[in-house]
Protein backbone atom coordinates (compact mmCIF):
# COMPACT_ATOMS: atom_id res chain seq x y z
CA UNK A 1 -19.06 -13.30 20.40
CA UNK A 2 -19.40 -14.37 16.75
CA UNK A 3 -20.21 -11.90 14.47
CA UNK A 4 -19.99 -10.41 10.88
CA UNK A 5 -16.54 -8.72 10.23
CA UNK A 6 -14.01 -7.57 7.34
CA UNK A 7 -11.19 -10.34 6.31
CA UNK A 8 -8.42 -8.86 4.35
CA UNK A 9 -6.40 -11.21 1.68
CA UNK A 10 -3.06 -10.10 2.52
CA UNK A 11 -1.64 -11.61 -1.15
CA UNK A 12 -4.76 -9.59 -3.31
CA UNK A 13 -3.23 -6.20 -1.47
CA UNK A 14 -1.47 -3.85 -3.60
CA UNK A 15 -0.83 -1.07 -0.54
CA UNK A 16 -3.02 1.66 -2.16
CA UNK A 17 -4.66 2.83 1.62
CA UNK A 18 -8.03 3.34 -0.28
CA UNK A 19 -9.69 0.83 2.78
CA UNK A 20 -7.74 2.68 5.00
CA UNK A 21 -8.88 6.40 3.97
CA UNK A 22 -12.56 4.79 4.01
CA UNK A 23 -12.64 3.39 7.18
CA UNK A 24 -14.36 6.07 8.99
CA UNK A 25 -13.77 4.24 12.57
CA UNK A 26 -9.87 3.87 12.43
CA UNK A 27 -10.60 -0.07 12.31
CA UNK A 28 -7.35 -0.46 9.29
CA UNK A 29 -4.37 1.12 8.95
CA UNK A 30 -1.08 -0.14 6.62
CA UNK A 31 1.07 -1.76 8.03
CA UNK A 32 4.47 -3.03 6.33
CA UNK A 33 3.27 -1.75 2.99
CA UNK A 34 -0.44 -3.82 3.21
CA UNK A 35 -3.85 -3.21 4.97
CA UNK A 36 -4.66 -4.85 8.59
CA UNK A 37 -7.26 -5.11 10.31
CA UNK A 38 -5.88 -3.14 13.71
CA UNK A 39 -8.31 -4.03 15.95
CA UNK A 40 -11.60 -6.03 15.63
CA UNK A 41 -13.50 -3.40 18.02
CA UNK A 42 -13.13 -0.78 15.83
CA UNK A 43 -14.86 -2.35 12.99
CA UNK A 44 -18.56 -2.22 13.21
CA UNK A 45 -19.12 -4.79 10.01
CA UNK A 46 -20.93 -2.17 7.78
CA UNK A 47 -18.28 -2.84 4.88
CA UNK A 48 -17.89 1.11 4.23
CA UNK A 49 -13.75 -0.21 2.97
CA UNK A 50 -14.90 -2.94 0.54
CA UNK A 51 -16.11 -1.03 -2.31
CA UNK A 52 -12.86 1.13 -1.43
CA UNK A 53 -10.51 -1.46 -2.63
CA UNK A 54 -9.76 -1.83 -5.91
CA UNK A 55 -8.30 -5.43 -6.00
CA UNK A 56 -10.77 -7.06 -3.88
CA UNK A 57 -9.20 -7.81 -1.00
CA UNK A 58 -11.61 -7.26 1.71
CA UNK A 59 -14.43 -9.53 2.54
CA UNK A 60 -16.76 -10.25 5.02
CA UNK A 61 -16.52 -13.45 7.44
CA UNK A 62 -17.96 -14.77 10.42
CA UNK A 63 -15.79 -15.72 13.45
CA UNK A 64 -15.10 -14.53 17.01
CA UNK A 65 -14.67 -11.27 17.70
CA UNK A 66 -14.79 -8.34 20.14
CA UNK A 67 -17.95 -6.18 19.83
CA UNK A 68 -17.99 -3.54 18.09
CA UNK A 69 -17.24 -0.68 20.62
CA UNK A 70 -18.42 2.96 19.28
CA UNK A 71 -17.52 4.80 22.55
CA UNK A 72 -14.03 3.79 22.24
CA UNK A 73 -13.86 4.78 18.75
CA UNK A 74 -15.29 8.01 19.29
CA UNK A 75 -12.37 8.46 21.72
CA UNK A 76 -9.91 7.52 19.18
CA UNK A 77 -11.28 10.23 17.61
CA UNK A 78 -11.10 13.02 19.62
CA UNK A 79 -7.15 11.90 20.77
CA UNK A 80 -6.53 11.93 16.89
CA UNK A 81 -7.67 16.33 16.75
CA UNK A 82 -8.14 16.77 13.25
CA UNK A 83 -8.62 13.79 11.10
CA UNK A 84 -9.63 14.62 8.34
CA UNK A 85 -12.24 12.05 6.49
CA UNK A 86 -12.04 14.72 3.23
CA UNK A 87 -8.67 12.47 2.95
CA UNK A 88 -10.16 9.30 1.55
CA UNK A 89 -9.56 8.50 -1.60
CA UNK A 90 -12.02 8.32 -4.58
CA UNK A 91 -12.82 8.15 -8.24
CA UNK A 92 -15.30 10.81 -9.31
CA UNK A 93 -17.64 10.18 -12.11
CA UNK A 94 -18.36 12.60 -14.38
CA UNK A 95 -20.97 13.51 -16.84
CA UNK A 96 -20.38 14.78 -20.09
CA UNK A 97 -22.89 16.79 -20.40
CA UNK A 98 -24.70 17.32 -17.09
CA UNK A 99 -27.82 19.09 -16.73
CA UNK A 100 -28.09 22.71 -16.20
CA UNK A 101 -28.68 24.10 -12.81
CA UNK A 102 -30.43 27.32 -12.30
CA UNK A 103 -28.27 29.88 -11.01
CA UNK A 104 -25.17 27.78 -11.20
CA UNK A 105 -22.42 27.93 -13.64
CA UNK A 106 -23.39 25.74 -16.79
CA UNK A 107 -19.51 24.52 -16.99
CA UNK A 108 -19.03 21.08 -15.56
CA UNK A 109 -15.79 19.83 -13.71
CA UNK A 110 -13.43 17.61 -14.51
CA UNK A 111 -12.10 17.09 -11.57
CA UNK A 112 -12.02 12.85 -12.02
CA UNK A 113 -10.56 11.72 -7.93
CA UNK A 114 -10.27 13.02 -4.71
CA UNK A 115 -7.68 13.90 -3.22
CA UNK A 116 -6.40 16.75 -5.69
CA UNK A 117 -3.86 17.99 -3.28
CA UNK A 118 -0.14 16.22 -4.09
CA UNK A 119 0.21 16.62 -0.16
CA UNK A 120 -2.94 13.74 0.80
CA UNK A 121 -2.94 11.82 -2.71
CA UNK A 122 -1.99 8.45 -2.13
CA UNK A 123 1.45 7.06 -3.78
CA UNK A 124 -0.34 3.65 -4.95
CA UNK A 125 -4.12 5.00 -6.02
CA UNK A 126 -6.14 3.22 -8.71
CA UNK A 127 -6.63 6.21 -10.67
CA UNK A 128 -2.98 6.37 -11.30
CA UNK A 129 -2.63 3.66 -13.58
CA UNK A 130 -2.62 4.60 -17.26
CA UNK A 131 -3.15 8.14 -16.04
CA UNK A 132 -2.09 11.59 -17.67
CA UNK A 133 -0.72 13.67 -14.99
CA UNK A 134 -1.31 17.31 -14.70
CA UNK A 135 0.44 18.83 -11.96
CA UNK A 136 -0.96 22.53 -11.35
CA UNK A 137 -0.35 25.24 -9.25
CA UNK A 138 -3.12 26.35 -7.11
CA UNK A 139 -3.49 30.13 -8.58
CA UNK A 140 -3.57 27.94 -12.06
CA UNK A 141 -7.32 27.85 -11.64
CA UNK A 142 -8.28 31.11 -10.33
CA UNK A 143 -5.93 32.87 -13.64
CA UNK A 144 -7.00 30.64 -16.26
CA UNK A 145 -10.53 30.52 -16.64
CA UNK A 146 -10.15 27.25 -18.58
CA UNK A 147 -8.45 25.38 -16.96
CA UNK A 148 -11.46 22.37 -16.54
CA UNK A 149 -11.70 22.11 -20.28
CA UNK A 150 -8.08 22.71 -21.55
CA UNK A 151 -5.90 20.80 -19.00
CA UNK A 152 -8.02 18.60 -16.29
CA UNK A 153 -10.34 16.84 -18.90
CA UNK A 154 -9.42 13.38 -18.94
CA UNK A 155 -6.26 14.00 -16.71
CA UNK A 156 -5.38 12.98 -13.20
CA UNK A 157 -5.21 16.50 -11.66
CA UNK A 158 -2.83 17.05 -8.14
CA UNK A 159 -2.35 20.70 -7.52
CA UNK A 160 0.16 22.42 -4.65
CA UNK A 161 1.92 25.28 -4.04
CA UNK A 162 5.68 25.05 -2.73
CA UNK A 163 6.37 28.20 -1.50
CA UNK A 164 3.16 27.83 1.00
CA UNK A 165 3.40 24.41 1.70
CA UNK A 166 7.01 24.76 2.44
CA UNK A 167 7.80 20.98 0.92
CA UNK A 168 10.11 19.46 -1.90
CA UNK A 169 7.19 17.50 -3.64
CA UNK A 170 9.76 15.88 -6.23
CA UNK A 171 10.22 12.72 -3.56
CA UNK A 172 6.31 12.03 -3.96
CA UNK A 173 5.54 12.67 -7.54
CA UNK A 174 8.86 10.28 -8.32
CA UNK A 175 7.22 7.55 -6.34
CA UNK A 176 3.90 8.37 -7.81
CA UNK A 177 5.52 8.17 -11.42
CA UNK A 178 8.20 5.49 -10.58
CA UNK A 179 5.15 3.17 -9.33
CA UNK A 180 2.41 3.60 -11.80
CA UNK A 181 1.99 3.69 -15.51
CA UNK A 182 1.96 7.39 -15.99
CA UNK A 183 1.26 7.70 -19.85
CA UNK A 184 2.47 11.37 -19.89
CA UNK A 185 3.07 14.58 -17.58
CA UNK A 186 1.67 18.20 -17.80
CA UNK A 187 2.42 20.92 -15.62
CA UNK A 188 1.02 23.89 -15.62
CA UNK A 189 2.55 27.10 -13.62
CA UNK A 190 2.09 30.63 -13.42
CA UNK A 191 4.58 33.20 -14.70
CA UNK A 192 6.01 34.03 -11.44
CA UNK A 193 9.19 33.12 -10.13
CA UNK A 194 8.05 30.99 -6.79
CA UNK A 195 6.05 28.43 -9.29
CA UNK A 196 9.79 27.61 -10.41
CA UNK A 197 9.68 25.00 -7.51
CA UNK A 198 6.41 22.81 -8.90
CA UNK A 199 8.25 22.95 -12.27
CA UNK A 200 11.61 21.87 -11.01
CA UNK A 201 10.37 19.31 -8.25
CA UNK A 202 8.31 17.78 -11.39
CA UNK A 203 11.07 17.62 -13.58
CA UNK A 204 13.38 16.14 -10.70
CA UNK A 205 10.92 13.15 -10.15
CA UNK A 206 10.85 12.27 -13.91
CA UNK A 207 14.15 12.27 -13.91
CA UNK A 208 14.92 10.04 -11.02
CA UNK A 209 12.33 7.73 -11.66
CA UNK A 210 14.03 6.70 -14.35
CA UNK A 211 11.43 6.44 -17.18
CA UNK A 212 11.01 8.45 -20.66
CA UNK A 213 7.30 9.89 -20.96
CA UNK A 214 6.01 12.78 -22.89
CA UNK A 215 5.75 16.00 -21.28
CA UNK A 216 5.25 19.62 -21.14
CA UNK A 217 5.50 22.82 -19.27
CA UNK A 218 2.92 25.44 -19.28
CA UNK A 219 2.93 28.59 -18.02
CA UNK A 220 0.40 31.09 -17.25
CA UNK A 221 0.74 35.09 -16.98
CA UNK A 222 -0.98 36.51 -13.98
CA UNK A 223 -3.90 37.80 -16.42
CA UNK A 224 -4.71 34.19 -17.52
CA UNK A 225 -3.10 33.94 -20.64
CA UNK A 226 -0.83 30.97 -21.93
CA UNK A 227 2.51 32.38 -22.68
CA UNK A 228 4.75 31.12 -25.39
CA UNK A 229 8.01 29.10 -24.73
């Protein structure tokens, strides 16, 4: 049948995933470092990946094609046990000042993409380019009350935790610094001697990706106060 589906410009794409992580139905996945189109039943021609893609690459054309076939899809699915859509990859507008909400905290966030976690960001995201990088440890923000204000504001913000999630993260934040233009690095730690790992993976991956930007350690006591070098 002929019918509306994506096209994807194989020379306009940069490898970020963003299409990828928005593709609810599984329809693109990367393949040799760019997005393809996997199978033309899995795309039901709603366009969910084009505003995803931050080079335009994606389209929409008309040509022969399988239906689109949700029952299959669904199956995909279910094999896949535990997909998680909270994986795809956005830019988060923020407002300055936003409105007050009763019975809500007054403080805004400035939390600026999705995903936070170093685990799930993608290497090749957008919001990388020209970013300052914070890299916190989780108990950052439930110690330092300011955190939002003092450190995320205007910052790309990826948090972890080595000692729970039981990974080197210095591999990943050297690609993520090695392939972007990282304007400068913060990280911020707590006090106690397992946050030695975020510290030393992040000084690892600015050293082997071979470029000089400004940074800075900071480290927080356990009773949220910034101590002195």
């Amino acid at each position: 049948m002929v019918r509306k589906i994506i096209h994807i410009d194989e020379e306009k794409c940069n490898g970020c995933g963003t299409c990828a992580e928005a593709c609810h139905e599984g329809a693109i996945g990367m393949v040799d470092g760019k997005a393809k189109l996997l199978r033309d039943d899995y795309c039901d021609g709603l366009g969910d990946c084009l505003p995803a893609c931050p080079t335009g690459a994606i389209s929409f054309v008309e040509r022969e094609a399988a239906a689109y076939d949700e029952k299959a899809v669904q199956a995909k699915k279910a094999a896949a046990h535990g997909g998680c859509p909270g994986q795809m990859a956005r830019k988060l507008g923020r407002a300055e000042t936003p409105p007050a909400e009763p019975g809500r905290g007054r403080a805004p966030s400035r939390l600026g993409q999705w995903p936070c976690q170093i685990k799930l960001a993608p290497v090749n995201a957008p919001w990388f380019d020209g970013a300052k990088l914070l890299i916190a440890a989780d108990c950052t923000a439930y110690a330092y009350a300011s955190i939002h204000e003092d450190f995320m504001r205007g910052r790309v913000t990826l948090v972890g935790c080595p000692k729970l999630d039981g990974v080197d993260y210095s591999e990943k934040l050297g690609e993520i610094i090695a392939k972007n233009d990282i304007r400068s690095l913060t990280v911020v730690r707590m006090e106690v001697p397992c946050c030695g790992g975020l510290e030393a993976a992040a000084k690892k991956a600015l050293r082997d990706s071979g470029k000089f930007i400004p940074w800075q350690v900071v480290t927080i006591s356990v009773d949220g106060r910034i101590l002195d070098d």
